[in-house]
PDB file of N, CA and C in Angstrom:
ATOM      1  N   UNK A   1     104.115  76.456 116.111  1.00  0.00           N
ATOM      2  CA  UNK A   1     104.130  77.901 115.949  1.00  0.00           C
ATOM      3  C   UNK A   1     105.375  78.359 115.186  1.00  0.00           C
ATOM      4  N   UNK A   2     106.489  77.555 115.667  1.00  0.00           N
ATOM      5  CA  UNK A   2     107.915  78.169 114.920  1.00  0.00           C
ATOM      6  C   UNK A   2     107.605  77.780 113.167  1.00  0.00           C
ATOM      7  N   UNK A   3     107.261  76.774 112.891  1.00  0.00           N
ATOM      8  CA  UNK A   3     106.882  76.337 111.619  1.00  0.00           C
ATOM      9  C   UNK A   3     106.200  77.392 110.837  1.00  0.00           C
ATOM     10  N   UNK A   4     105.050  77.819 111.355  1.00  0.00           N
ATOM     11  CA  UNK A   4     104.149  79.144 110.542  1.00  0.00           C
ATOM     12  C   UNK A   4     105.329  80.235 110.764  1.00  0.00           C
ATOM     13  N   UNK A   5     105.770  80.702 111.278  1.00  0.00           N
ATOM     14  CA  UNK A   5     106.883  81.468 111.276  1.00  0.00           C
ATOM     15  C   UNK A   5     107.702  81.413 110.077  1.00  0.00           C
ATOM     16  N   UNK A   6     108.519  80.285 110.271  1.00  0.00           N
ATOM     17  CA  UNK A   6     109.648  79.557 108.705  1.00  0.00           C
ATOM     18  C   UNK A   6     108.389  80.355 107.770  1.00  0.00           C
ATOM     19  N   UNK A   7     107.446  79.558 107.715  1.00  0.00           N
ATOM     20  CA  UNK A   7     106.347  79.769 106.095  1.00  0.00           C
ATOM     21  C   UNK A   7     106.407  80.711 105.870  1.00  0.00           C
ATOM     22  N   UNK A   8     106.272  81.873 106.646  1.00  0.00           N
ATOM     23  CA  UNK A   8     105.723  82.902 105.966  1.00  0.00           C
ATOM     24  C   UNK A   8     107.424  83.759 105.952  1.00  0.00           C
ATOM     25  N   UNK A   9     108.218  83.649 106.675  1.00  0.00           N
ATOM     26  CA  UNK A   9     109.344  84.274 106.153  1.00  0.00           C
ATOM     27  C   UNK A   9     109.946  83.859 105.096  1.00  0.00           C
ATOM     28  N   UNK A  10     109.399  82.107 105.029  1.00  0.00           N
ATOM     29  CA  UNK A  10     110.184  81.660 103.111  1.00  0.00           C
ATOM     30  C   UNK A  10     108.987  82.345 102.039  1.00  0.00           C
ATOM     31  N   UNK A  11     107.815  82.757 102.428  1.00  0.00           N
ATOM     32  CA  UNK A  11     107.019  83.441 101.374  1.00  0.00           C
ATOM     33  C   UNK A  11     107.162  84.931 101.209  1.00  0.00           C
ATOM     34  N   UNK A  12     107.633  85.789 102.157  1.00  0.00           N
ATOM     35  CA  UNK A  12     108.349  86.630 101.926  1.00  0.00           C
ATOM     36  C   UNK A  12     109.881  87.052 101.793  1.00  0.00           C
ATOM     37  N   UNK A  13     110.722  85.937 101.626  1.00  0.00           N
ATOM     38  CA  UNK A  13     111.615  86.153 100.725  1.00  0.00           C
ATOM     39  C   UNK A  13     111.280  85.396  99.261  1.00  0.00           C
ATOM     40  N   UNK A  14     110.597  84.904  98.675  1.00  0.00           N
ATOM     41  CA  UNK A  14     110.285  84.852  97.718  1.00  0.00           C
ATOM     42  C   UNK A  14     109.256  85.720  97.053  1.00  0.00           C
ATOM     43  N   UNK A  15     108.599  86.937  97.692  1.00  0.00           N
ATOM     44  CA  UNK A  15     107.958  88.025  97.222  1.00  0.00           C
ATOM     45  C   UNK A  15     108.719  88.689  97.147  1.00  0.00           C
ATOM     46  N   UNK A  16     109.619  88.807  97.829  1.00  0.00           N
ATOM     47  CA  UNK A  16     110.912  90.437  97.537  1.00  0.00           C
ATOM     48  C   UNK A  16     111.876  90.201  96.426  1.00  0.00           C
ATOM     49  N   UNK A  17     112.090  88.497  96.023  1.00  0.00           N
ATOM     50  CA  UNK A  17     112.840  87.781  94.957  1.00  0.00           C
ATOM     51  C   UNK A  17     112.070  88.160  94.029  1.00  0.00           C
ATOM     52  N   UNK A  18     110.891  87.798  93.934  1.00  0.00           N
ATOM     53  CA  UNK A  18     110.007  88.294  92.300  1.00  0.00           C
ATOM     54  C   UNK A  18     110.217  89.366  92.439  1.00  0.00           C
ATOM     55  N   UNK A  19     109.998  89.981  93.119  1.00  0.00           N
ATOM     56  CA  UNK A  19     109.948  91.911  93.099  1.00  0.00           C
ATOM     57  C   UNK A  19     111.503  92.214  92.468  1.00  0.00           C
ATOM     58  N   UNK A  20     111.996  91.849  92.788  1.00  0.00           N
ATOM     59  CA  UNK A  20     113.528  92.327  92.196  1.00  0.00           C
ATOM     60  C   UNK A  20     114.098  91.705  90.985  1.00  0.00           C
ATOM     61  N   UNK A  21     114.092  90.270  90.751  1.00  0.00           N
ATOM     62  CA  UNK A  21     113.526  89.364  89.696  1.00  0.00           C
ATOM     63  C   UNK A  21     113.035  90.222  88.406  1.00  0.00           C
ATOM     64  N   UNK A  22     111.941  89.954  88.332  1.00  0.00           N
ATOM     65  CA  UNK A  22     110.950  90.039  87.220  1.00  0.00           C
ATOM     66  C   UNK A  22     111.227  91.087  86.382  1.00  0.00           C
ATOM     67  N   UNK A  23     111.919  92.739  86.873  1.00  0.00           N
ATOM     68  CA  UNK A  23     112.350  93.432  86.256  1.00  0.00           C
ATOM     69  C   UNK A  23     113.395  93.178  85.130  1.00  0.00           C
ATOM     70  N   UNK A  24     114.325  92.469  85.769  1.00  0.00           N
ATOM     71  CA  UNK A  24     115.356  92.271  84.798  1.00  0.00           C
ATOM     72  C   UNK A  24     115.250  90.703  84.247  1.00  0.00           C
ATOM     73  N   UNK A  25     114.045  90.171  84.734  1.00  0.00           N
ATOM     74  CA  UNK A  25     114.029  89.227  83.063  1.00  0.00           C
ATOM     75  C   UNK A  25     112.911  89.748  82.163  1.00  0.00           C
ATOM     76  N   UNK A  26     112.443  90.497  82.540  1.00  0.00           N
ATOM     77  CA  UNK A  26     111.930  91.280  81.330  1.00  0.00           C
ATOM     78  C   UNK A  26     112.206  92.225  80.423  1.00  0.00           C
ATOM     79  N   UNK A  27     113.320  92.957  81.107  1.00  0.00           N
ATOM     80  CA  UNK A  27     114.247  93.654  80.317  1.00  0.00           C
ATOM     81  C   UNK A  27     114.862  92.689  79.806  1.00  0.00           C
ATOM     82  N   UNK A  28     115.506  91.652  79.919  1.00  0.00           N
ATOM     83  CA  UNK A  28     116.457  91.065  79.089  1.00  0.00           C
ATOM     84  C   UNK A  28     116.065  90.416  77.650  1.00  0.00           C
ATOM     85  N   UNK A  29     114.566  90.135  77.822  1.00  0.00           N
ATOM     86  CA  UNK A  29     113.486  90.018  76.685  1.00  0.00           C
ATOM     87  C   UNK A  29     113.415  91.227  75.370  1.00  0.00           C
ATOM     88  N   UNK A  30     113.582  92.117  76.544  1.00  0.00           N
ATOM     89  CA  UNK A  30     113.209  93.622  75.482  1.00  0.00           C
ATOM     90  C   UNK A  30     114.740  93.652  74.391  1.00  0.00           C
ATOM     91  N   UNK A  31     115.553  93.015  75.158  1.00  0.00           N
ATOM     92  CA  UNK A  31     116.706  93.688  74.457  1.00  0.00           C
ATOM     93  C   UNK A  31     117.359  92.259  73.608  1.00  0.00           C
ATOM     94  N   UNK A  32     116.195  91.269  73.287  1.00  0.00           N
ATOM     95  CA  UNK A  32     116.535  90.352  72.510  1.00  0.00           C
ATOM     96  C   UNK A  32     116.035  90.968  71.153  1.00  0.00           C
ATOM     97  N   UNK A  33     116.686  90.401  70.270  1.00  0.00           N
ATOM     98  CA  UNK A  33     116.068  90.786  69.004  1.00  0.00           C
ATOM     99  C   UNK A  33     116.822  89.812  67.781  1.00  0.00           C
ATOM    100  N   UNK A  34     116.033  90.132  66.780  1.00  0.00           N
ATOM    101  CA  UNK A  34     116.263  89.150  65.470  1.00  0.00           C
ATOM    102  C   UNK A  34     116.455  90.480  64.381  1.00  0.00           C
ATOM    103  N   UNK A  35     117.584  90.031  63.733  1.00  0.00           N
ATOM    104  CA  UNK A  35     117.877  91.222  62.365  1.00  0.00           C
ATOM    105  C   UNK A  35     117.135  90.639  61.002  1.00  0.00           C
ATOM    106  N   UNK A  36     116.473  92.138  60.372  1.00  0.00           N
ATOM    107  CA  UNK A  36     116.353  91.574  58.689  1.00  0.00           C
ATOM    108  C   UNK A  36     117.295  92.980  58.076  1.00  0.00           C
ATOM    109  N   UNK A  37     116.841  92.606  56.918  1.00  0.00           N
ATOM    110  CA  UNK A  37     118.060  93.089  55.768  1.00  0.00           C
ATOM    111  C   UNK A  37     116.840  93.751  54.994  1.00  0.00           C
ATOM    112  N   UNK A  38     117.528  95.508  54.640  1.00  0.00           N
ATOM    113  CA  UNK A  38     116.005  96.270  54.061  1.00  0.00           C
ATOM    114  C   UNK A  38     116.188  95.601  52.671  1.00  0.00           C
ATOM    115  N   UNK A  39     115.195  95.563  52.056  1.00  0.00           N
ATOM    116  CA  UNK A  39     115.103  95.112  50.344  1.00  0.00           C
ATOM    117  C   UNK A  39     114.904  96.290  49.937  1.00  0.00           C
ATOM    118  N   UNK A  40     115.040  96.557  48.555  1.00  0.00           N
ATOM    119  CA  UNK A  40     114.682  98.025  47.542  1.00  0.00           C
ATOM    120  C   UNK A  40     112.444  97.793  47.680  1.00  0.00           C
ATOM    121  N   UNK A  41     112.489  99.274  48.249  1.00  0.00           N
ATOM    122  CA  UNK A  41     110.851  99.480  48.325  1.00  0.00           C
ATOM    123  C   UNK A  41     110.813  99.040  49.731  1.00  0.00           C
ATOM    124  N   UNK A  42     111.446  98.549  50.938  1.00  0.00           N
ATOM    125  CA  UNK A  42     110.875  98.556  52.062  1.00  0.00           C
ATOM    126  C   UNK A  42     110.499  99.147  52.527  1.00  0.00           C
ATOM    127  N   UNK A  43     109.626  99.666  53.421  1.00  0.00           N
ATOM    128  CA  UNK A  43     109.180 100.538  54.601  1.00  0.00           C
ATOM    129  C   UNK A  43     109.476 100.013  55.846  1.00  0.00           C
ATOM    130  N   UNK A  44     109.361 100.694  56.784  1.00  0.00           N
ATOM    131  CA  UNK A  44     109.545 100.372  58.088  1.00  0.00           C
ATOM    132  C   UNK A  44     107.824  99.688  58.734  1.00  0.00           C
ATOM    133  N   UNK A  45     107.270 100.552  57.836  1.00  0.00           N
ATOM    134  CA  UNK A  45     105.537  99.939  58.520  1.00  0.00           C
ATOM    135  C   UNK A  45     105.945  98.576  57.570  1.00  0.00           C
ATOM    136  N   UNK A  46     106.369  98.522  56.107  1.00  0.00           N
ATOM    137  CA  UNK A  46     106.103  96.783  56.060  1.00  0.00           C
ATOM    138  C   UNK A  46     106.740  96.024  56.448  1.00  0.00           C
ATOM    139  N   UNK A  47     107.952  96.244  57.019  1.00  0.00           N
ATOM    140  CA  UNK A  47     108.400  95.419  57.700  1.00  0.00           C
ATOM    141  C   UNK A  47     108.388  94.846  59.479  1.00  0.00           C
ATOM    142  N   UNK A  48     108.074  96.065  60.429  1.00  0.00           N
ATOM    143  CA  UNK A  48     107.148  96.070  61.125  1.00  0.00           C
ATOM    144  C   UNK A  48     105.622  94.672  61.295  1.00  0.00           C
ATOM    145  N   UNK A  49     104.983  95.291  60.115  1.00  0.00           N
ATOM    146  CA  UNK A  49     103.693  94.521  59.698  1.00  0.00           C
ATOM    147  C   UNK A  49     104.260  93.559  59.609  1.00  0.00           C
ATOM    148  N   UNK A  50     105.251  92.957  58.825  1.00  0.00           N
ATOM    149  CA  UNK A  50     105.710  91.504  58.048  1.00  0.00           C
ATOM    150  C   UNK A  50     106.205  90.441  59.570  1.00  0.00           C
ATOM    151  N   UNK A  51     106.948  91.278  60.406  1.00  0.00           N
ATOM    152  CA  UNK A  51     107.872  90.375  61.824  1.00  0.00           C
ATOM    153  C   UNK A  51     107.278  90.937  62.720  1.00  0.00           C
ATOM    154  N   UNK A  52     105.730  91.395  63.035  1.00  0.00           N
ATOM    155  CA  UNK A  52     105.098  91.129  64.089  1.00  0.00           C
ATOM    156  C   UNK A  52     103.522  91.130  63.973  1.00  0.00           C
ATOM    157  N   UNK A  53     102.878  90.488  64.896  1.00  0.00           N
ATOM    158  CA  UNK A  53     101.941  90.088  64.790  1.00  0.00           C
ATOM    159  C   UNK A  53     101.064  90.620  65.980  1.00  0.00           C
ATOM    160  N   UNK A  54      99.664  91.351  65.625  1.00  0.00           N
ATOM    161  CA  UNK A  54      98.718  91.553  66.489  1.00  0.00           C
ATOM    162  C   UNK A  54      99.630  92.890  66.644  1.00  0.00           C
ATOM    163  N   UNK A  55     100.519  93.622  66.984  1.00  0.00           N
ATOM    164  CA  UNK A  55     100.758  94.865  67.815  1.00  0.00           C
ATOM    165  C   UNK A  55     100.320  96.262  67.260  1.00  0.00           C
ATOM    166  N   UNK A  56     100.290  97.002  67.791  1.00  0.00           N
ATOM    167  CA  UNK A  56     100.392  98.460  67.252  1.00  0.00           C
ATOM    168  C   UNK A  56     101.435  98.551  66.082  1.00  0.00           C
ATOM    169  N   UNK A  57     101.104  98.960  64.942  1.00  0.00           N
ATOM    170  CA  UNK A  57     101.940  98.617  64.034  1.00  0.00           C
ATOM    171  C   UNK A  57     103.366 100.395  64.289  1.00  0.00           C
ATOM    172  N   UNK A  58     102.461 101.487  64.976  1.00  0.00           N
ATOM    173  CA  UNK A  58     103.188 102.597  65.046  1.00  0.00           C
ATOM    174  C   UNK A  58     104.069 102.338  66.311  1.00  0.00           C
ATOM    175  N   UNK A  59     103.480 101.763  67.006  1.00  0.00           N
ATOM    176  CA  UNK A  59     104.134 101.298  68.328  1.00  0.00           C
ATOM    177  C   UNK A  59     105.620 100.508  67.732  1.00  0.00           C
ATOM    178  N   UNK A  60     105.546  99.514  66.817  1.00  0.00           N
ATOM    179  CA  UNK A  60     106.402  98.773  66.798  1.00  0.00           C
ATOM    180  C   UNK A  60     107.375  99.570  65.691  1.00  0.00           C
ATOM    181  N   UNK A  61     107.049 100.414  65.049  1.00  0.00           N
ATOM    182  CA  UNK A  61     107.599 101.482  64.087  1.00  0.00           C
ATOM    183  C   UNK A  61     108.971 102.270  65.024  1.00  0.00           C
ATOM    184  N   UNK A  62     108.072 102.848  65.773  1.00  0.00           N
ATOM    185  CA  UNK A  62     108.760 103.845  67.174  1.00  0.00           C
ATOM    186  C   UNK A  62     109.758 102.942  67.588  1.00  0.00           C
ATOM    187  N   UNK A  63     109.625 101.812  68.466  1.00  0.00           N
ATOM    188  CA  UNK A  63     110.155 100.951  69.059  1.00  0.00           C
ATOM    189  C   UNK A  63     111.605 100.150  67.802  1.00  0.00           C
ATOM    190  N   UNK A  64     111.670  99.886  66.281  1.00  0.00           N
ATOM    191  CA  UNK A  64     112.484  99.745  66.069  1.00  0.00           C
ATOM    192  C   UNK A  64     112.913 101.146  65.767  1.00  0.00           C
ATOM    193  N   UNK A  65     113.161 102.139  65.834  1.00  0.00           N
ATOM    194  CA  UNK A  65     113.926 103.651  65.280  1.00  0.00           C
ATOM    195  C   UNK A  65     114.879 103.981  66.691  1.00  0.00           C
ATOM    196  N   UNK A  66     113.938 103.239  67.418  1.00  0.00           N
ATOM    197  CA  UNK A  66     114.473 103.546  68.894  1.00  0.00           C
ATOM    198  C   UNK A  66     115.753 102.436  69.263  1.00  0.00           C
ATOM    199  N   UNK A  67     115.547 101.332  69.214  1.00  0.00           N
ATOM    200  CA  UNK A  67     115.994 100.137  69.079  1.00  0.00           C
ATOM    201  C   UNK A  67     117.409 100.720  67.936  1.00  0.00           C
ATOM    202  N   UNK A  68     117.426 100.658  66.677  1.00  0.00           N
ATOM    203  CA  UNK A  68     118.300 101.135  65.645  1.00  0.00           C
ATOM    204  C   UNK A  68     119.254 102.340  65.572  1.00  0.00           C
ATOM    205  N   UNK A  69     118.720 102.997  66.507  1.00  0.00           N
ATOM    206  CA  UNK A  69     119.153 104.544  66.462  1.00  0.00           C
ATOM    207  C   UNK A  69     119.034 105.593  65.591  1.00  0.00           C
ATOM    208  N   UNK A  70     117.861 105.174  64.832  1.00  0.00           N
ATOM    209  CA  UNK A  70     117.617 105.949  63.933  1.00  0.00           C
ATOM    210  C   UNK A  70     117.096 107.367  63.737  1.00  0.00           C
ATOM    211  N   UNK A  71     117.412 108.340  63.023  1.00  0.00           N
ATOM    212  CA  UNK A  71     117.206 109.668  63.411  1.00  0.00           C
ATOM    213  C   UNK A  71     115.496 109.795  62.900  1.00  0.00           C
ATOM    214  N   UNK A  72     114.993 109.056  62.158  1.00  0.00           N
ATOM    215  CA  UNK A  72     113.218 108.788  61.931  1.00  0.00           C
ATOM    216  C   UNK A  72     113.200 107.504  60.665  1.00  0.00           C
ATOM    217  N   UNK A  73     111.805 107.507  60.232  1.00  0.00           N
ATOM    218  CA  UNK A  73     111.378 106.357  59.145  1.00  0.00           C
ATOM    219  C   UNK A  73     112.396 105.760  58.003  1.00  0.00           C
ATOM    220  N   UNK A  74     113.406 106.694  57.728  1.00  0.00           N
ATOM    221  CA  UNK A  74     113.791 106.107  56.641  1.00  0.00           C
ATOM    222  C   UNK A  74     114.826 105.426  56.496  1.00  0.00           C
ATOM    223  N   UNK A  75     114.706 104.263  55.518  1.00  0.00           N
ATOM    224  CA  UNK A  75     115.784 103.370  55.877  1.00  0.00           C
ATOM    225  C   UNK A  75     116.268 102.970  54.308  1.00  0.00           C
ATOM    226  N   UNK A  76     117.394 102.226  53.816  1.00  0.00           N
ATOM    227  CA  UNK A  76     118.036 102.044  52.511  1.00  0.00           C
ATOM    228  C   UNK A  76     118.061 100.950  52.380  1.00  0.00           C
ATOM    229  N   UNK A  77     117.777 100.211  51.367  1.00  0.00           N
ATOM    230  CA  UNK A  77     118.142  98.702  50.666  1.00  0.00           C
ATOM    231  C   UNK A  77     119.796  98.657  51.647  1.00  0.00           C
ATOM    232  N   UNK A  78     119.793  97.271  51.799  1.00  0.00           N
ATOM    233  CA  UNK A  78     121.016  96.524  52.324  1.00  0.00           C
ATOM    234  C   UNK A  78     121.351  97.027  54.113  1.00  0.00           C
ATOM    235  N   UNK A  79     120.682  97.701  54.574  1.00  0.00           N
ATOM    236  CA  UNK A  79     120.767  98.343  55.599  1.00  0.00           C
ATOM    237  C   UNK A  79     120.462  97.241  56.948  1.00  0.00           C
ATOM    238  N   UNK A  80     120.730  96.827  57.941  1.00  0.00           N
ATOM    239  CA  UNK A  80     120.287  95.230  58.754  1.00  0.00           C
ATOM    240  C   UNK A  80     119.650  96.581  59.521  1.00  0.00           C
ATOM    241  N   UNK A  81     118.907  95.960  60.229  1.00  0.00           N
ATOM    242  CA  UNK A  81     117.532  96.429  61.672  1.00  0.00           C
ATOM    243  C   UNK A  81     117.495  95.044  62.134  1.00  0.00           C
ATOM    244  N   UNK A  82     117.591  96.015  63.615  1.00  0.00           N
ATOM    245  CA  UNK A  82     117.106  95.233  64.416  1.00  0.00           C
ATOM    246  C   UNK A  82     115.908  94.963  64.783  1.00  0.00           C
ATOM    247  N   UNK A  83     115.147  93.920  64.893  1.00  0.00           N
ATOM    248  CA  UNK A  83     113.456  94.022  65.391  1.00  0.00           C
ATOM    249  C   UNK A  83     113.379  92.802  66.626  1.00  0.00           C
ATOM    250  N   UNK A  84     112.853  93.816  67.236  1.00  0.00           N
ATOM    251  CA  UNK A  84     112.794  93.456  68.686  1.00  0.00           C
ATOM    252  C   UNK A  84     111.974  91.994  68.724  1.00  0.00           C
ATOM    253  N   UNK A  85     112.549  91.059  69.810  1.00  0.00           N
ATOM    254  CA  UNK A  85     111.589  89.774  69.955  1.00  0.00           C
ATOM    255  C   UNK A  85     110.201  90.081  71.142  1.00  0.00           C
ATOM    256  N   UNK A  86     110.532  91.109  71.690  1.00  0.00           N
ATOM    257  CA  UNK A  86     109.485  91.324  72.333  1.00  0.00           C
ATOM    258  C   UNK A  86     108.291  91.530  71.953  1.00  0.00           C
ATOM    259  N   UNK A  87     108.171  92.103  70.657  1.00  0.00           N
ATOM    260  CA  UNK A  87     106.556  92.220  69.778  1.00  0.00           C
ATOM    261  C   UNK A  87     106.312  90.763  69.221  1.00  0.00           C
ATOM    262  N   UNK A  88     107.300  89.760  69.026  1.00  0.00           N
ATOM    263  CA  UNK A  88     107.044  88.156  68.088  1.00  0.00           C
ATOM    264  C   UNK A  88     105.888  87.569  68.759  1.00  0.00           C
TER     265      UNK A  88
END
């Protein structure tokens, strides 16, 4: 009887561990990222489009302006961005 006891108190401290867990390794994901360098004629949708795959392409638009601090879309030759590894 003491045994089923142990079990289920080591399975609920390992449910309250994920629960507290999982938040912050998933944030720590969000806030990885890989830089490119704008070229003359970039956009943010082609570059977006170019370093991610399958996502919302406006989603991932939003998400680097947000990421960059950017005041909206526009960006200048030689300029680095950050693009998040979380959309890769």
């Amino acid at each position: 009887m003491k045994s089923g006891k142990t079990i289920l108190w080591v399975l609920l401290i390992i449910m309250v561990l994920s629960l507290i867990l999982k938040p912050a390794l998933d944030n720590s994901k969000e806030n990885r990222f890989t830089e490119v360098v704008v070229l003359p004629g970039d956009t943010l949708w082609d570059i977006s489009r170019d370093n991610v795959n399958g996502e919302n392409i406006q989603k991932v638009v939003s998400r680097i302006i947000k990421m960059n601090n950017l005041d909206g879309p526009n960006i200048y030759p030689g300029q680095k961005l950050r693009i998040p590894l979380s959309f890769r």
